[in-house]
PDB file of N, CA and C in Angstrom:
ATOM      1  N   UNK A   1     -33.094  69.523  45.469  1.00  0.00           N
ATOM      2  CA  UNK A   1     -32.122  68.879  46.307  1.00  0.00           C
ATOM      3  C   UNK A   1     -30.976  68.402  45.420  1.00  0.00           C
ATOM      4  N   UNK A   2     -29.953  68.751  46.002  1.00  0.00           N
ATOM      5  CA  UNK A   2     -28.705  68.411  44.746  1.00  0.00           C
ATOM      6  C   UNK A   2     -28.250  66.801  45.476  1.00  0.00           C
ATOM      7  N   UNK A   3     -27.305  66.069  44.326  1.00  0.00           N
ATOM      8  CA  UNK A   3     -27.405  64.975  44.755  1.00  0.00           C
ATOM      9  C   UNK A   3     -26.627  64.892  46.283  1.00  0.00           C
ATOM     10  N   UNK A   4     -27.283  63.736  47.097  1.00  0.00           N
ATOM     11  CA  UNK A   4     -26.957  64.131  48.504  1.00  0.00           C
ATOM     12  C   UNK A   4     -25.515  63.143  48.912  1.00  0.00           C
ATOM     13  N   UNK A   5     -24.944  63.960  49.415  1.00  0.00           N
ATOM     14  CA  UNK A   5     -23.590  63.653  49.883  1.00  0.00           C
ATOM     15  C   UNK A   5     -22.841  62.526  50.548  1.00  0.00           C
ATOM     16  N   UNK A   6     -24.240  61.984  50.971  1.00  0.00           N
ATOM     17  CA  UNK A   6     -23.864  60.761  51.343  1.00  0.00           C
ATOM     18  C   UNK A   6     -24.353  59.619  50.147  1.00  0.00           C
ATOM     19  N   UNK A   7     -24.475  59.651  49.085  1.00  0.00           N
ATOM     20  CA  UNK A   7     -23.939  58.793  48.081  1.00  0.00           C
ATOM     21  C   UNK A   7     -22.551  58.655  47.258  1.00  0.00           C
ATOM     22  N   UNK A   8     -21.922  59.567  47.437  1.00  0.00           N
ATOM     23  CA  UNK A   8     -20.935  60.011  46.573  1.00  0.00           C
ATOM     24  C   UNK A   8     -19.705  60.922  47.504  1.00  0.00           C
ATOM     25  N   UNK A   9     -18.350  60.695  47.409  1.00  0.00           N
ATOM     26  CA  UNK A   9     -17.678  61.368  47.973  1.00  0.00           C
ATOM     27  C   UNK A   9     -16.480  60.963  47.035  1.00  0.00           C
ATOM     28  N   UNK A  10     -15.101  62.221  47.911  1.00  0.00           N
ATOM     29  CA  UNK A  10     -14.104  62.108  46.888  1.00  0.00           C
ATOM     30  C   UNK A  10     -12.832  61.085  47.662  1.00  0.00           C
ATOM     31  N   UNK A  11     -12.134  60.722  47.772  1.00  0.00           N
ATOM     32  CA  UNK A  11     -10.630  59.851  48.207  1.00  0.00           C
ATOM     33  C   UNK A  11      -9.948  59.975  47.297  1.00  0.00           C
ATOM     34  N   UNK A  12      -8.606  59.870  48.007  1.00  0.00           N
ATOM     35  CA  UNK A  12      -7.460  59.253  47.006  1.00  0.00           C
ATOM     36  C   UNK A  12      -7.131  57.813  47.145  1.00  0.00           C
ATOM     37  N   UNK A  13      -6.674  57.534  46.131  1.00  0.00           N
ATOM     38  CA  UNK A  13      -5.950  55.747  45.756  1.00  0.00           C
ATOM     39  C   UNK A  13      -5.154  55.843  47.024  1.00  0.00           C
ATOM     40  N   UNK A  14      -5.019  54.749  47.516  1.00  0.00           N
ATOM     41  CA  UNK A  14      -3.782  54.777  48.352  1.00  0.00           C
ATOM     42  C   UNK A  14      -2.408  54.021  47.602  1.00  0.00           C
ATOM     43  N   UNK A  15      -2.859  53.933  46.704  1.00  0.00           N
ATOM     44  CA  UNK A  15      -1.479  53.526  46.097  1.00  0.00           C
ATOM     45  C   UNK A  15      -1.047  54.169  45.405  1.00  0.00           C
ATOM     46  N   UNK A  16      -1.716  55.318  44.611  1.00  0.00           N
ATOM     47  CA  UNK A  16      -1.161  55.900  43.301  1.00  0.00           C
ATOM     48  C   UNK A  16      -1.065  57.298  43.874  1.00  0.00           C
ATOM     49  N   UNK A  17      -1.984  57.628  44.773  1.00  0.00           N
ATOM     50  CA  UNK A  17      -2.667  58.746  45.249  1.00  0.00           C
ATOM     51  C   UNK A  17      -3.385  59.926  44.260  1.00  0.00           C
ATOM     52  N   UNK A  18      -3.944  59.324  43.243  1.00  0.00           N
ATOM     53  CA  UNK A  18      -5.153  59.888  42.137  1.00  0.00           C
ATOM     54  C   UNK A  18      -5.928  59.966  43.111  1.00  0.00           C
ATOM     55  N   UNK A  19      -7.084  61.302  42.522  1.00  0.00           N
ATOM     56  CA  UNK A  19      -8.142  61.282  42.739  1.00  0.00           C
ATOM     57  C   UNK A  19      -9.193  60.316  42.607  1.00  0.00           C
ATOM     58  N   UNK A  20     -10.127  60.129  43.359  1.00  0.00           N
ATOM     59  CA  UNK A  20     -11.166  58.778  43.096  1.00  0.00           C
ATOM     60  C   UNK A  20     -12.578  59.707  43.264  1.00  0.00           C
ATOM     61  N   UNK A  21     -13.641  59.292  42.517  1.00  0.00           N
ATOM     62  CA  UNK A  21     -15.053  59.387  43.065  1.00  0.00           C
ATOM     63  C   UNK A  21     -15.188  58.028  43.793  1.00  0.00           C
ATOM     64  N   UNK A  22     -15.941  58.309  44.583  1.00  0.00           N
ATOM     65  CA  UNK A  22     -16.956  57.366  45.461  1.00  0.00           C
ATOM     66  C   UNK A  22     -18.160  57.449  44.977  1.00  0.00           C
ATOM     67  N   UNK A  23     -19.226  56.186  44.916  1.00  0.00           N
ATOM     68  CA  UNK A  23     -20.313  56.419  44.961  1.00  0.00           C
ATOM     69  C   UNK A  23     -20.857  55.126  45.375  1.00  0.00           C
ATOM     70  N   UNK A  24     -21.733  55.501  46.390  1.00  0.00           N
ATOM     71  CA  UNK A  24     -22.303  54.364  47.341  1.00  0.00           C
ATOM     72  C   UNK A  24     -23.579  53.773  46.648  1.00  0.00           C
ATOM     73  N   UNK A  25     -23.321  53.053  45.884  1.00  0.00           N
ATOM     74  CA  UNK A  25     -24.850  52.269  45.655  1.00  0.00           C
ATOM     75  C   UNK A  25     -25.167  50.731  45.998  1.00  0.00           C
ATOM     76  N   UNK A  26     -26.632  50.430  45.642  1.00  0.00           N
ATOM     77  CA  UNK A  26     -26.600  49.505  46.778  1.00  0.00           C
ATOM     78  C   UNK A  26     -26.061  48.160  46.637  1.00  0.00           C
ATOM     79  N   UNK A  27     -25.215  47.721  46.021  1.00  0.00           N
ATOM     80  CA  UNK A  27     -23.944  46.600  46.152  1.00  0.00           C
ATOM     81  C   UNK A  27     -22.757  46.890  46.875  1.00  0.00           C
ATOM     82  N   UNK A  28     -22.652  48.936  47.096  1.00  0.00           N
ATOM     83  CA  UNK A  28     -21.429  48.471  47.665  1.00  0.00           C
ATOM     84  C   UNK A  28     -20.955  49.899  46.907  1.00  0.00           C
ATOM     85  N   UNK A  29     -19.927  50.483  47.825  1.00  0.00           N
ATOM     86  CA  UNK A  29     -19.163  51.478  47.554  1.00  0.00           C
ATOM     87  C   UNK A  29     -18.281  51.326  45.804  1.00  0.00           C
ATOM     88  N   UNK A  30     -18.448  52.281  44.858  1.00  0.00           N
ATOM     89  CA  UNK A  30     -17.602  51.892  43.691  1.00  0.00           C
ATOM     90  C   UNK A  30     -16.827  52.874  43.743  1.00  0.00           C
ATOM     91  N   UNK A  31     -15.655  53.017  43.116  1.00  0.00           N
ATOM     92  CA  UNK A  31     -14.572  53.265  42.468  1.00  0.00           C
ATOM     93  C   UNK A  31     -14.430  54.498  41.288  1.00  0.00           C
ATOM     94  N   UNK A  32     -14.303  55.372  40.944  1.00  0.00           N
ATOM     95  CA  UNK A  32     -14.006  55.802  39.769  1.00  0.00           C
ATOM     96  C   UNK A  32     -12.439  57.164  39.913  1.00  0.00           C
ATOM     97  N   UNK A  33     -12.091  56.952  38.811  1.00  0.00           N
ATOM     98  CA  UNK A  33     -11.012  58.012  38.435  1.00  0.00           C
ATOM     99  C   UNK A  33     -11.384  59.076  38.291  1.00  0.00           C
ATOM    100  N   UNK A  34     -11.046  60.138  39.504  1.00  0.00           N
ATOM    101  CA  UNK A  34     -11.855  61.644  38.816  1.00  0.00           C
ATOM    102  C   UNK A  34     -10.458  62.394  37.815  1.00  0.00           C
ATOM    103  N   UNK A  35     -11.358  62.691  37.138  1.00  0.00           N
ATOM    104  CA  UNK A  35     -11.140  63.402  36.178  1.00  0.00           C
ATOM    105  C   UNK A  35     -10.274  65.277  36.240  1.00  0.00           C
ATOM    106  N   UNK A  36      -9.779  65.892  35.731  1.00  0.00           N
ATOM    107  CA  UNK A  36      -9.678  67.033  35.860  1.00  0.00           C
ATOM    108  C   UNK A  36     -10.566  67.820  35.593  1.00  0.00           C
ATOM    109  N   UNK A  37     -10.836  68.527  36.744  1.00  0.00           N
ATOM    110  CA  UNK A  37     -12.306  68.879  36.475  1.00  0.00           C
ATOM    111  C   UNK A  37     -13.284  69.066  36.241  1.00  0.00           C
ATOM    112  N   UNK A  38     -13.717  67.317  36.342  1.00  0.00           N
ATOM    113  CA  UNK A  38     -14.661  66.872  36.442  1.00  0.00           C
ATOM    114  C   UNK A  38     -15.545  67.122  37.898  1.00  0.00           C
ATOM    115  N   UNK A  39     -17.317  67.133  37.414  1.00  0.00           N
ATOM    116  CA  UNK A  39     -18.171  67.396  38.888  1.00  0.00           C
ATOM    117  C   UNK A  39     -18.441  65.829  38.836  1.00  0.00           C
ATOM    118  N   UNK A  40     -19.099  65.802  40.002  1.00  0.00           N
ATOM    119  CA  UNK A  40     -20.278  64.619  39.971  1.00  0.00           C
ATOM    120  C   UNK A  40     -21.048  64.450  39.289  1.00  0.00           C
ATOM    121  N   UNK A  41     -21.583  65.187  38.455  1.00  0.00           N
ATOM    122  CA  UNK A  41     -22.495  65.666  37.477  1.00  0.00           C
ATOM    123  C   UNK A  41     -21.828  65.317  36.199  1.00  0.00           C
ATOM    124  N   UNK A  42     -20.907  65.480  35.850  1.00  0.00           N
ATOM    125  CA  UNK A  42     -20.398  64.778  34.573  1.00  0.00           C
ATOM    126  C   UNK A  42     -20.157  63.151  34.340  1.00  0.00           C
ATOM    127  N   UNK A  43     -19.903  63.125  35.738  1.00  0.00           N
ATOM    128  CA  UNK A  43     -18.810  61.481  35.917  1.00  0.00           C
ATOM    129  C   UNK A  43     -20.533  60.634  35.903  1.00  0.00           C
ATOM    130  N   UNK A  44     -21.364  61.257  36.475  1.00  0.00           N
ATOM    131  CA  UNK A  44     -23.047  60.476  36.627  1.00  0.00           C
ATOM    132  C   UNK A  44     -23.224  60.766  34.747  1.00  0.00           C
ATOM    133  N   UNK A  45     -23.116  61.292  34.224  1.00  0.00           N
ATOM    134  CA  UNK A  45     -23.576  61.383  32.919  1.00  0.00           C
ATOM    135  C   UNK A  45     -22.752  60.685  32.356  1.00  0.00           C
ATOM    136  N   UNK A  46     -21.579  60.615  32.466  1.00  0.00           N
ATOM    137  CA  UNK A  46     -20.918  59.556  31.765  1.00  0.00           C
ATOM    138  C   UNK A  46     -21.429  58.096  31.915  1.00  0.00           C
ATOM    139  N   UNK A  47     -21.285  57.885  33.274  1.00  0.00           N
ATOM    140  CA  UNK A  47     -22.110  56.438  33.772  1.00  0.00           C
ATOM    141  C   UNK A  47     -23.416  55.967  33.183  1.00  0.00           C
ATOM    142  N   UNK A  48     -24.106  56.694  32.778  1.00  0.00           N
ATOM    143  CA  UNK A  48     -25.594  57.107  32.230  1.00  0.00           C
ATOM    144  C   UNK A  48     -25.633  56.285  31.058  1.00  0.00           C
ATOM    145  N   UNK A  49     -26.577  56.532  30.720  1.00  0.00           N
ATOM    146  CA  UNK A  49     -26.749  55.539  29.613  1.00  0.00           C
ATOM    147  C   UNK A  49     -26.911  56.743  28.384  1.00  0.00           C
ATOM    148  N   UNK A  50     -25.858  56.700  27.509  1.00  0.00           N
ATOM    149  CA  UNK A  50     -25.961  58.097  26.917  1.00  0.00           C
ATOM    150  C   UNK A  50     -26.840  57.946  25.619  1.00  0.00           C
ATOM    151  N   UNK A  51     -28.074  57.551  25.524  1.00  0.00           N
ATOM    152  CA  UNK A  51     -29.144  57.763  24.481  1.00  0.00           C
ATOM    153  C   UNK A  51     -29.887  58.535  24.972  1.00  0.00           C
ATOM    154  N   UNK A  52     -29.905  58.739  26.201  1.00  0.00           N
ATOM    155  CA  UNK A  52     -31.016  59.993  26.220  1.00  0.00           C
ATOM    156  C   UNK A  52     -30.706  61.483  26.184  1.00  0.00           C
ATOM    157  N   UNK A  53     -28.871  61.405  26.447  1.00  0.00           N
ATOM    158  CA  UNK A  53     -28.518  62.878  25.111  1.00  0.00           C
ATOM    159  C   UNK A  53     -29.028  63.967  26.253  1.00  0.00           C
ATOM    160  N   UNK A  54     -28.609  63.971  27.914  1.00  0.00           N
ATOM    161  CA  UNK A  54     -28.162  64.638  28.911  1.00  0.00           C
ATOM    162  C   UNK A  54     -26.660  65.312  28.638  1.00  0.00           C
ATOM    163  N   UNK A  55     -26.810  66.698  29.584  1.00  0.00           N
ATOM    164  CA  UNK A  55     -25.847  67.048  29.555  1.00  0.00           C
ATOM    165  C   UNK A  55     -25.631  66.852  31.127  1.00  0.00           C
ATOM    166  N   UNK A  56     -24.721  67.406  31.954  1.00  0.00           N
ATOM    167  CA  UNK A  56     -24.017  67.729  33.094  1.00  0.00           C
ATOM    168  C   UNK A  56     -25.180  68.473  33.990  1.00  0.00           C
ATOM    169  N   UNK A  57     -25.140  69.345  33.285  1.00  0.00           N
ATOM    170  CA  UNK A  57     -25.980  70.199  33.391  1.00  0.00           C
ATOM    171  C   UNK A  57     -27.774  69.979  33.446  1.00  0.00           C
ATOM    172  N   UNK A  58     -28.086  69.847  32.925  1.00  0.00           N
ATOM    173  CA  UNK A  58     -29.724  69.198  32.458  1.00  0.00           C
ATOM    174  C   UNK A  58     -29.890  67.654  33.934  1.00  0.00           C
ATOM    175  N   UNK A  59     -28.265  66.995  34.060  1.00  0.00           N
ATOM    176  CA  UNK A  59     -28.661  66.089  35.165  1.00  0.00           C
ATOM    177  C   UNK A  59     -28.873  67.255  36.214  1.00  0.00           C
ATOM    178  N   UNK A  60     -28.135  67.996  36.282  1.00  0.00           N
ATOM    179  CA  UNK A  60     -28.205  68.318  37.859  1.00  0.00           C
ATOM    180  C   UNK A  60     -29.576  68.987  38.247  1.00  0.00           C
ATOM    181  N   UNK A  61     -29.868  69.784  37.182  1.00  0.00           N
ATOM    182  CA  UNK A  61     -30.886  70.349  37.451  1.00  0.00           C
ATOM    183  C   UNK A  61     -32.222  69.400  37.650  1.00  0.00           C
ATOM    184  N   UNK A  62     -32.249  68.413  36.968  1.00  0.00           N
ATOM    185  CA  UNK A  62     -33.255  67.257  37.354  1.00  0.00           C
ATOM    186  C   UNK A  62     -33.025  66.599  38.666  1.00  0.00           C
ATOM    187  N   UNK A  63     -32.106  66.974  39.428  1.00  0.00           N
ATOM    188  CA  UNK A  63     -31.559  65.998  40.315  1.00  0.00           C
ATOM    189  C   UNK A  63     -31.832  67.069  41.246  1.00  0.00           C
ATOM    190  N   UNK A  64     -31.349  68.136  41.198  1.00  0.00           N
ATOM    191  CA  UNK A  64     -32.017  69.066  42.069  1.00  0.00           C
ATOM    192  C   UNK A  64     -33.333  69.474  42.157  1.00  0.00           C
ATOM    193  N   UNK A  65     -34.326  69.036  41.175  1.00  0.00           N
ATOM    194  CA  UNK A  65     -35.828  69.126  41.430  1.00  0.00           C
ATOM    195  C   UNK A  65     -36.315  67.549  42.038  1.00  0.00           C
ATOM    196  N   UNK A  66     -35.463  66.658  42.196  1.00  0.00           N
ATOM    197  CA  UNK A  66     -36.173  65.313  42.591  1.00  0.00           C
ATOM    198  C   UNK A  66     -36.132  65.461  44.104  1.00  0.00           C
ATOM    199  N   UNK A  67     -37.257  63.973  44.703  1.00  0.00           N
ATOM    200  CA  UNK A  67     -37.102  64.039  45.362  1.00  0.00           C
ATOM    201  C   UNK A  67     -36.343  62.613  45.818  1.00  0.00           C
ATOM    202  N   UNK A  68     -36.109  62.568  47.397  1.00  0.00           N
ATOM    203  CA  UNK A  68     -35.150  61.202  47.535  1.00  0.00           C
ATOM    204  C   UNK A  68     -35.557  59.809  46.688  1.00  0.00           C
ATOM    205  N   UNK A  69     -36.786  59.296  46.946  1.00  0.00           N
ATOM    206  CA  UNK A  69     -37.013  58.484  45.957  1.00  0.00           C
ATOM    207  C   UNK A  69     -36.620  58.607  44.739  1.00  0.00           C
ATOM    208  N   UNK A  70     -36.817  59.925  43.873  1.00  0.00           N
ATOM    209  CA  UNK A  70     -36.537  59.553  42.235  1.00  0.00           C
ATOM    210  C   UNK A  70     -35.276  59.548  42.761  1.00  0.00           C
ATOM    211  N   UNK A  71     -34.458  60.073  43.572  1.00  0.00           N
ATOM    212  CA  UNK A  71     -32.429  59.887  43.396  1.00  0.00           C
ATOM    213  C   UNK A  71     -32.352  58.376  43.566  1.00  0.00           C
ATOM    214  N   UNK A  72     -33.140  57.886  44.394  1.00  0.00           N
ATOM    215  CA  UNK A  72     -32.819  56.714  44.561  1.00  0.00           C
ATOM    216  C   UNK A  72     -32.857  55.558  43.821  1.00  0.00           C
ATOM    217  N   UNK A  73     -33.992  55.834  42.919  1.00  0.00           N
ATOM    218  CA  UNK A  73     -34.586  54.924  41.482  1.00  0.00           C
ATOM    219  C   UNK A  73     -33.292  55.493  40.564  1.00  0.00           C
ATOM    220  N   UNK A  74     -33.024  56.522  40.387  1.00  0.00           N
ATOM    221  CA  UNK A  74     -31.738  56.999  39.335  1.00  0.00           C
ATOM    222  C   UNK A  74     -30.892  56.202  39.943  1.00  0.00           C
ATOM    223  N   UNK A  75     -30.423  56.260  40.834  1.00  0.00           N
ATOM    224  CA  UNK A  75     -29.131  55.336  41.660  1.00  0.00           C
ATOM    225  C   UNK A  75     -28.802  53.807  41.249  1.00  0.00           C
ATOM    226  N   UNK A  76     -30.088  53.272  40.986  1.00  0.00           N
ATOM    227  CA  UNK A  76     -30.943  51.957  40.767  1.00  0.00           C
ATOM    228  C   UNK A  76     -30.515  51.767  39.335  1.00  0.00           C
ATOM    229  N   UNK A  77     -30.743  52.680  38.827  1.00  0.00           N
ATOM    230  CA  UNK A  77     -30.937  52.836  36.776  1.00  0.00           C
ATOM    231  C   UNK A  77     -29.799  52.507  36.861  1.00  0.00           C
ATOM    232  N   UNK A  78     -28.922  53.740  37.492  1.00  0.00           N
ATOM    233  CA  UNK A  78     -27.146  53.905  37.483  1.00  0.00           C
ATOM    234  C   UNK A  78     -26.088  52.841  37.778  1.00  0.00           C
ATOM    235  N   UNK A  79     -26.943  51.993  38.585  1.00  0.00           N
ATOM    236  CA  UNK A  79     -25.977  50.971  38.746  1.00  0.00           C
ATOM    237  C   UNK A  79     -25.938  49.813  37.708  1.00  0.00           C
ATOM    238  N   UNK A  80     -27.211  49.702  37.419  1.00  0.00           N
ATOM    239  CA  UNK A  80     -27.636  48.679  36.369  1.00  0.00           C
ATOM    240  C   UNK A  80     -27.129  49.096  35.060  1.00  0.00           C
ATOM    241  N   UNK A  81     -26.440  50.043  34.672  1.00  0.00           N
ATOM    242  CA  UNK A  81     -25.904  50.637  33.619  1.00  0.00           C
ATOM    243  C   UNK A  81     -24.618  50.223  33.981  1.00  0.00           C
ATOM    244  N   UNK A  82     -24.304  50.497  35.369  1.00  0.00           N
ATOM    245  CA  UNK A  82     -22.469  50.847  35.621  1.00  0.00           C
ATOM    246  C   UNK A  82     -21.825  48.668  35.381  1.00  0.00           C
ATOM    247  N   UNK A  83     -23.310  48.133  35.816  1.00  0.00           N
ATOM    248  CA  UNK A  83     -22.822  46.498  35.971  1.00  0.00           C
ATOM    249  C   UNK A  83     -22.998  46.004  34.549  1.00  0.00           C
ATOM    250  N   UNK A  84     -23.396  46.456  33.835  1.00  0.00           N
ATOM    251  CA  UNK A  84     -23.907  45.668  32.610  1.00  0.00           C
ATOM    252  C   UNK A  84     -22.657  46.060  31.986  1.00  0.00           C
TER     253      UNK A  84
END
């Protein structure tokens, strides 16, 4: 299952009109600057806590063998990374 669509979506700023990621976790819709071609898959690895030395790639494919629970415990990890 790739990550599911209703965590994450794309907008623009309404002020600048940049690209934005969305990603819904559970405090609350966040914010990010997408990148030039950047996936979801990179911008989550960036967020990540980078000692465990993931690629883009290596997430997705883990993310596509999980099931909703582990996305949801990752979501959990992810935020606690994104607040600290």
């Amino acid at each position: 299952m790739p990550v599911p669509k209703d965590i994450y979506g794309e907008t623009r700023c309404p002020r600048c009109s940049c690209q934005l990621w969305t990603l819904t976790l559970a405090s609350g819709p966040t914010f990010f600057v997408q990148r030039t071609g950047e996936t979801i898959y990179d911008l989550l690895v960036d967020l990540a806590d980078s000692r465990h030395g993931f690629t883009a790639a290596d997430l997705e494919r883990a993310l596509n063998d999980a099931d909703s629970l582990d996305v949801a415990e990752f979501l959990l990890e992810l935020e606690d990374a994104v607040r600290s």
